[in-house]
Protein backbone atom coordinates (compact mmCIF):
# COMPACT_ATOMS: atom_id res chain seq x y z
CA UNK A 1 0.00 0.00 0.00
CA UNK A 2 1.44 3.48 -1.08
CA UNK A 3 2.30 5.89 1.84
CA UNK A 4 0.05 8.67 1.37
CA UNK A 5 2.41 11.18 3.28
CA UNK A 6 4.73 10.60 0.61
CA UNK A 7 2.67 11.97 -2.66
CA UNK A 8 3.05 14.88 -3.77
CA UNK A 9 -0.26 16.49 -5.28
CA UNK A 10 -0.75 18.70 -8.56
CA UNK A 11 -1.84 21.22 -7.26
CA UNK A 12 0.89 21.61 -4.42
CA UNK A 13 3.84 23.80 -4.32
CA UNK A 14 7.42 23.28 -2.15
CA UNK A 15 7.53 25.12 1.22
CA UNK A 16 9.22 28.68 1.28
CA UNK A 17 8.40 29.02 -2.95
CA UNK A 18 6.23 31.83 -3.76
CA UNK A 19 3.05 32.11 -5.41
CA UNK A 20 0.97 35.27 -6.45
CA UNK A 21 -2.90 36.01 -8.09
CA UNK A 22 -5.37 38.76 -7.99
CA UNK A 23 -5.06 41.18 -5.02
CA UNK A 24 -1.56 39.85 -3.87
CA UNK A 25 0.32 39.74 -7.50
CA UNK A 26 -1.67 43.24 -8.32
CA UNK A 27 0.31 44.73 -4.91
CA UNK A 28 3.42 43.09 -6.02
CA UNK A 29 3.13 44.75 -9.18
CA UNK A 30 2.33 48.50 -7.49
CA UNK A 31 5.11 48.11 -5.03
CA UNK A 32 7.77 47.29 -7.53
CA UNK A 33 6.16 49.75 -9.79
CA UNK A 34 6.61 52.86 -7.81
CA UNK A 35 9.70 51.44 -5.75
CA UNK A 36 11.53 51.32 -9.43
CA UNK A 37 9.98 55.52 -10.16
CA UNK A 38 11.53 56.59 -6.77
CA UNK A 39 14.78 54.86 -7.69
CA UNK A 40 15.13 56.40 -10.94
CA UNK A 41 14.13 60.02 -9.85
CA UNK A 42 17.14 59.44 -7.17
CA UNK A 43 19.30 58.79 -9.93
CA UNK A 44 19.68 54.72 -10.08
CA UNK A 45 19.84 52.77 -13.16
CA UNK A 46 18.10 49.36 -13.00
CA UNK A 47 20.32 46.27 -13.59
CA UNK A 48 19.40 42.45 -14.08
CA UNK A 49 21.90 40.34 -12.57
CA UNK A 50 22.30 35.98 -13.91
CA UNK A 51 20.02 33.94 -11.63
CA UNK A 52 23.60 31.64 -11.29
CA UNK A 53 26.82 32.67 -9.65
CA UNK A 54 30.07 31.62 -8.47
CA UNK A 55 30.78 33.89 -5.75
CA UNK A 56 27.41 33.71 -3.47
CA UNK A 57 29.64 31.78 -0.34
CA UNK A 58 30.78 35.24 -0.24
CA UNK A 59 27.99 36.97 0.88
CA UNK A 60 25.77 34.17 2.61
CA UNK A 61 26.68 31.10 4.81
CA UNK A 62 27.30 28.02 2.24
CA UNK A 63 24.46 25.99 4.10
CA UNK A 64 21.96 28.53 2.47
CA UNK A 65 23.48 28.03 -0.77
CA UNK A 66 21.55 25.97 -3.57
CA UNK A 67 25.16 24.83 -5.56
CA UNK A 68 25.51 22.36 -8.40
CA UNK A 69 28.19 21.94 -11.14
CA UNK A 70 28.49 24.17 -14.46
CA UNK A 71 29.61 22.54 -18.27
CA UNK A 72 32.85 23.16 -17.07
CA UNK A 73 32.53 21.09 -13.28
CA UNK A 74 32.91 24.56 -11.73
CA UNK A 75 30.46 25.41 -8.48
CA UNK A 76 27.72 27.31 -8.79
CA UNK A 77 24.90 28.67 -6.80
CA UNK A 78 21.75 29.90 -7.17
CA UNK A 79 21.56 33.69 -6.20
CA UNK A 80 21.41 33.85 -3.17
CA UNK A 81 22.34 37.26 -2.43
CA UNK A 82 22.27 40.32 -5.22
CA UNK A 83 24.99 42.85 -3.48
CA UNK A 84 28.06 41.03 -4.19
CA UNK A 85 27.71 40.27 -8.23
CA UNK A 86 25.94 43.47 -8.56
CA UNK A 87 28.78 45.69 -7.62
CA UNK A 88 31.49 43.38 -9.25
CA UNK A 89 29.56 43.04 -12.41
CA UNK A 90 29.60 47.14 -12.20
CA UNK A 91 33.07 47.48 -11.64
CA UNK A 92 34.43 44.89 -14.06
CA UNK A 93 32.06 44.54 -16.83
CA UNK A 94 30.31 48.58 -16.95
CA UNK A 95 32.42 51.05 -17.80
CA UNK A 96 30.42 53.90 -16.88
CA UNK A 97 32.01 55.64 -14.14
CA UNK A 98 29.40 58.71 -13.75
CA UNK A 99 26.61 55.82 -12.83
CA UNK A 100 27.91 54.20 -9.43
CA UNK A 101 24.21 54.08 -8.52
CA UNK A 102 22.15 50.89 -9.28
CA UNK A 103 19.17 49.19 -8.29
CA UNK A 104 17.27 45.53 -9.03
CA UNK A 105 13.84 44.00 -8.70
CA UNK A 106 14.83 40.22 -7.98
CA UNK A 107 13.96 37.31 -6.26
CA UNK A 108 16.87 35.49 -4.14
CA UNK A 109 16.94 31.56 -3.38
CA UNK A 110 17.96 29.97 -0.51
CA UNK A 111 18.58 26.40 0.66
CA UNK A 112 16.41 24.12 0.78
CA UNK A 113 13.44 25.77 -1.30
CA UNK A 114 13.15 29.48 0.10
CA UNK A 115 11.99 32.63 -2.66
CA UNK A 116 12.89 35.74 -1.40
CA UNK A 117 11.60 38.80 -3.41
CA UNK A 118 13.66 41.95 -3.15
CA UNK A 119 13.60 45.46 -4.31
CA UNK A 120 17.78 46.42 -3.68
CA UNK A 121 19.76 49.28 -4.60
CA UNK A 122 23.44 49.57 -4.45
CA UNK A 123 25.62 52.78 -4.14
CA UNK A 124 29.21 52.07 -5.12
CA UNK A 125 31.89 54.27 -3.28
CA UNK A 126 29.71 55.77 -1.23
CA UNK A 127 28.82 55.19 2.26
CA UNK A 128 26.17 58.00 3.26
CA UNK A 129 23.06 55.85 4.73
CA UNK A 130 21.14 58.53 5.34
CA UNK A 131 19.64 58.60 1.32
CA UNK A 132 19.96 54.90 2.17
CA UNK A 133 16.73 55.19 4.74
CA UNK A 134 15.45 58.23 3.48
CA UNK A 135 14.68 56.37 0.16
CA UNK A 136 12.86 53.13 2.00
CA UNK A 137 10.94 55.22 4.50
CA UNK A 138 9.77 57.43 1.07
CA UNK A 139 8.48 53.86 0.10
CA UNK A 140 6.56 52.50 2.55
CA UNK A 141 4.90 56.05 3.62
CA UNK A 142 3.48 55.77 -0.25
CA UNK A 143 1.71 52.87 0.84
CA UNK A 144 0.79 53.86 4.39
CA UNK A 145 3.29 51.53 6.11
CA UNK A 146 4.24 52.41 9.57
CA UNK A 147 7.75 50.79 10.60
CA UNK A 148 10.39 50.87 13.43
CA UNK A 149 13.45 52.08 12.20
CA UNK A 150 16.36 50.34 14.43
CA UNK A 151 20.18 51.77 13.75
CA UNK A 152 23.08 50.22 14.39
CA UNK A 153 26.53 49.48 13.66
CA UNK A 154 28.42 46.74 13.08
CA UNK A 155 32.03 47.99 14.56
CA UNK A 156 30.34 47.85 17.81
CA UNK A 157 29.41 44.33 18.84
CA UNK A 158 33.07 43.49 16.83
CA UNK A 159 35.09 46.14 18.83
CA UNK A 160 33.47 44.97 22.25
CA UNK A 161 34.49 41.14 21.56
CA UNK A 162 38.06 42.27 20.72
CA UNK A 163 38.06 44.14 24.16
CA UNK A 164 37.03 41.63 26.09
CA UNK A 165 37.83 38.15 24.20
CA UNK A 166 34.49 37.10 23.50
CA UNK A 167 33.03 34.91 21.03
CA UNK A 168 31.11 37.35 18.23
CA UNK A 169 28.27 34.24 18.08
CA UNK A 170 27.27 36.15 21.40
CA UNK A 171 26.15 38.99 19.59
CA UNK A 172 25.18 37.14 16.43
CA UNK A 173 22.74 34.70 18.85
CA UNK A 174 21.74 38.29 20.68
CA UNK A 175 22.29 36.06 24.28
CA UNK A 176 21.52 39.45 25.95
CA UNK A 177 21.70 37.48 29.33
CA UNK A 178 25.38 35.94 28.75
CA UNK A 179 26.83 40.03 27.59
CA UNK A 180 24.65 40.86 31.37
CA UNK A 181 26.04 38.35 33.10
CA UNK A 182 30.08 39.51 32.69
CA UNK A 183 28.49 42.50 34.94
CA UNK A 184 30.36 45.21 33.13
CA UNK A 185 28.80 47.97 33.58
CA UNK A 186 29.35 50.00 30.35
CA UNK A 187 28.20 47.01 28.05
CA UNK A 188 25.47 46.38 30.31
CA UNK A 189 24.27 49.67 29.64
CA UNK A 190 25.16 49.18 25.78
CA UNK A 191 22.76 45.81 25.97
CA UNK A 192 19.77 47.83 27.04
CA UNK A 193 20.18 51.10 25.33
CA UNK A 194 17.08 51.91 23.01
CA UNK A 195 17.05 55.81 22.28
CA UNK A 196 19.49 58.48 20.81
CA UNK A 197 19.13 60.07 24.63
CA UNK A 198 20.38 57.17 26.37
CA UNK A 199 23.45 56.81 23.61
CA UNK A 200 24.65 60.00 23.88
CA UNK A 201 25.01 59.92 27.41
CA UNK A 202 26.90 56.59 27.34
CA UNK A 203 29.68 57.64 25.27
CA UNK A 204 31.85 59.02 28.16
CA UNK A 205 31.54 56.20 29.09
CA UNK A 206 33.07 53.22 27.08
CA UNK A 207 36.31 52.31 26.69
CA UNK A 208 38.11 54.49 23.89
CA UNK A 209 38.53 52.20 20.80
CA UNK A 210 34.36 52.36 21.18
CA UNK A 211 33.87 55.92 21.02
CA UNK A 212 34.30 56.90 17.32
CA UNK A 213 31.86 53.72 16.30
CA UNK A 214 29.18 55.12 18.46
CA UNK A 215 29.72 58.60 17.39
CA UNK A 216 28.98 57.70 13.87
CA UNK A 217 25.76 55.70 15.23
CA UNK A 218 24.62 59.11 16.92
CA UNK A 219 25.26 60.81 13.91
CA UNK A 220 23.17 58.51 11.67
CA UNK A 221 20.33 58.87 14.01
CA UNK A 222 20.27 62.65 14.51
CA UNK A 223 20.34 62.75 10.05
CA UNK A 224 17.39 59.90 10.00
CA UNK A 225 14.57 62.31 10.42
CA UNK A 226 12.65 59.53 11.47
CA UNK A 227 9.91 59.58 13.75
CA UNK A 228 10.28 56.05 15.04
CA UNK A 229 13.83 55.39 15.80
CA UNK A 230 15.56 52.44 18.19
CA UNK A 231 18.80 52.25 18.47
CA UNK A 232 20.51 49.07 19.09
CA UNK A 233 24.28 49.23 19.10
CA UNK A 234 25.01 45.31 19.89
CA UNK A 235 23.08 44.08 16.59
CA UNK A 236 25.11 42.14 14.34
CA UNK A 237 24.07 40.97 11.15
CA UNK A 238 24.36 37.90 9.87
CA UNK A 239 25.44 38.96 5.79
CA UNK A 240 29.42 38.76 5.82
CA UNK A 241 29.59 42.25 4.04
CA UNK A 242 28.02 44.66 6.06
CA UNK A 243 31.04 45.79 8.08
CA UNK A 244 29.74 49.25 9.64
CA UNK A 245 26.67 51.58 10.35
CA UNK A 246 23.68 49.30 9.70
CA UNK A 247 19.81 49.76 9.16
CA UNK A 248 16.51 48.15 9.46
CA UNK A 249 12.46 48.77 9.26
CA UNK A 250 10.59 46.41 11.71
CA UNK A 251 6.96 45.47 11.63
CA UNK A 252 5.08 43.50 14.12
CA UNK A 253 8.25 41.22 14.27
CA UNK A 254 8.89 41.30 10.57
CA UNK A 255 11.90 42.41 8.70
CA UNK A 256 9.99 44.91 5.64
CA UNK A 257 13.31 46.28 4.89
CA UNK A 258 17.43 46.44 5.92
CA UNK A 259 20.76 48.08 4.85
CA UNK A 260 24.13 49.21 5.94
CA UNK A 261 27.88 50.03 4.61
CA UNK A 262 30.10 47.54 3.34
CA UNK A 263 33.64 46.96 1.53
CA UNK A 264 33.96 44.82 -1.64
CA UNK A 265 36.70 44.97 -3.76
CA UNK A 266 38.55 47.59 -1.34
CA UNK A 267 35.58 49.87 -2.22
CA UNK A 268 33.49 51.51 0.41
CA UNK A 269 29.61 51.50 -0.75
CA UNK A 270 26.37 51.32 0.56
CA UNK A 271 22.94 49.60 0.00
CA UNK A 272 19.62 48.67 1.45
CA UNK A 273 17.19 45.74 0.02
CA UNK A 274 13.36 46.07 0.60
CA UNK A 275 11.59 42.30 1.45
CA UNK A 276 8.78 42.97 -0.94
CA UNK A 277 7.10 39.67 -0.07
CA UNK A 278 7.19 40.91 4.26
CA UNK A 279 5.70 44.32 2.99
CA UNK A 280 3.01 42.45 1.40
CA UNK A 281 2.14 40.35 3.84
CA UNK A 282 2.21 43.44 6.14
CA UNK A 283 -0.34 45.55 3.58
């Protein structure tokens, strides 16, 4: 007797893939729609990037990665992330060097059957977030969206686990009670900051090699012009680029959109991805 739990039906599709009609493929059209008229008034030029590469262990953690072999027996991946063979494509195969600004409208894959739809934007050799945020909060405000906007930076959580020899998976696993339990008081006080007030005071504070990172945090929050900011300065992100100040929109629990500063290639640039398929859901 065939196992029922086994068969797969015709009508079924794999867990994590995406599928759109009527109300929820005409939003996904409007989104993308005026998300791609605000990026080209700002100046970016749309690019299309191959839905294969060979550099995606770069950016992600290999056990996201979809791989297989090429003709040639070379490894490949399905994209998995757009940022890194964006800017290299831009760099080594467009030789345009007034247009450093460039955005996609792209779905991602990750392992074992996950669609991510994204609305990205990349600004090579520049590292201002504030246009960054200003851009994505322009975005969902067209559609009514209200967000948390949480700052942070990325030097931070590094710096502190230099200082004091700690593991960076503390920070990466955010075990808030394992950074309170070395009872220091400074990084206690880092672990349950939330406000702009609160940071600024703590900067006397910290040892000195933490100073300058949190001074560029304050200054990225004071240039938000935000209404709904949380600053968070032990967040570290899990994408292998993002190396500095660091952004994300929050929405009952659900990531609508991120962003943050990053070195490829021994360029400094910026970028932010909106999670079209979150701000959906969310609408």
């Amino acid at each position: 007797m065939k196992d029922e739990s086994l068969k797969v039906y015709e009508h079924e599709i794999p867990v994590g893939s995406r599928l759109y009609f009527a109300k929820s493929a005409s939003t996904k059209r409007q989104i993308e729609q005026r998300a791609s008229q605000i990026l080209d008034k700002e100046g970016f030029l749309e690019i299309v990037t191959p839905f294969f590469s060979y550099h995606q262990h770069l950016s992600v953690p290999p056990t996201q990665l979809l791989r297989f072999s090429d003709s040639a027996n070379h490894e490949i991946s399905l994209r998995a992330d757009s940022t890194l063979d964006v800017v290299r494509i831009v760099r080594a195969r467009i030789k345009d060097e007034l247009h450093k600004k460039w955005y996609y409208i792209q779905p991602v894959f990750r392992y074992p059957s996950s669609e991510i739809y994204q609305i990205g934007a990349e600004s090579i050799g520049e590292s201002d977030l504030k246009s960054s945020i200003c851009i994505v909060a322009t975005l969902l405000n067209e559609f009514k969206t209200k967000a948390t906007l949480q700052i942070s930076n990325i030097e931070i959580p590094k710096t502190i686990a230099k200082i004091l020899n700690l593991d960076i998976e503390v920070f990466e696993k955010v075990q808030v009670e394992k950074i309170l339990s070395f009872n220091v008081d400074w990084l206690n006080k880092l672990a349950l900051l939330t406000n702009l007030a609160e940071l600024k005071q703590i900067i006397s504070q910290v040892p000195s090699e933490l100073k300058q990172p949190l001074q560029r945090l304050e200054q990225l929050a004071q240039s938000a012009n935000y209404d709904d900011i949380r600053v968070v300065p032990l967040y570290y992100s899990k994408m292998r680029y993002y190396d500095k100040l660091f952004f994300r929109f929050l929405a009952d629990n659900a990531i609508i959109a991120s962003g943050g500063n990053y070195e490829i290639d021994g360029e400094q640039s910026s970028g932010f991805a909106i999670y079209t398929d979150s701000l959906i859901e969310k609408l």
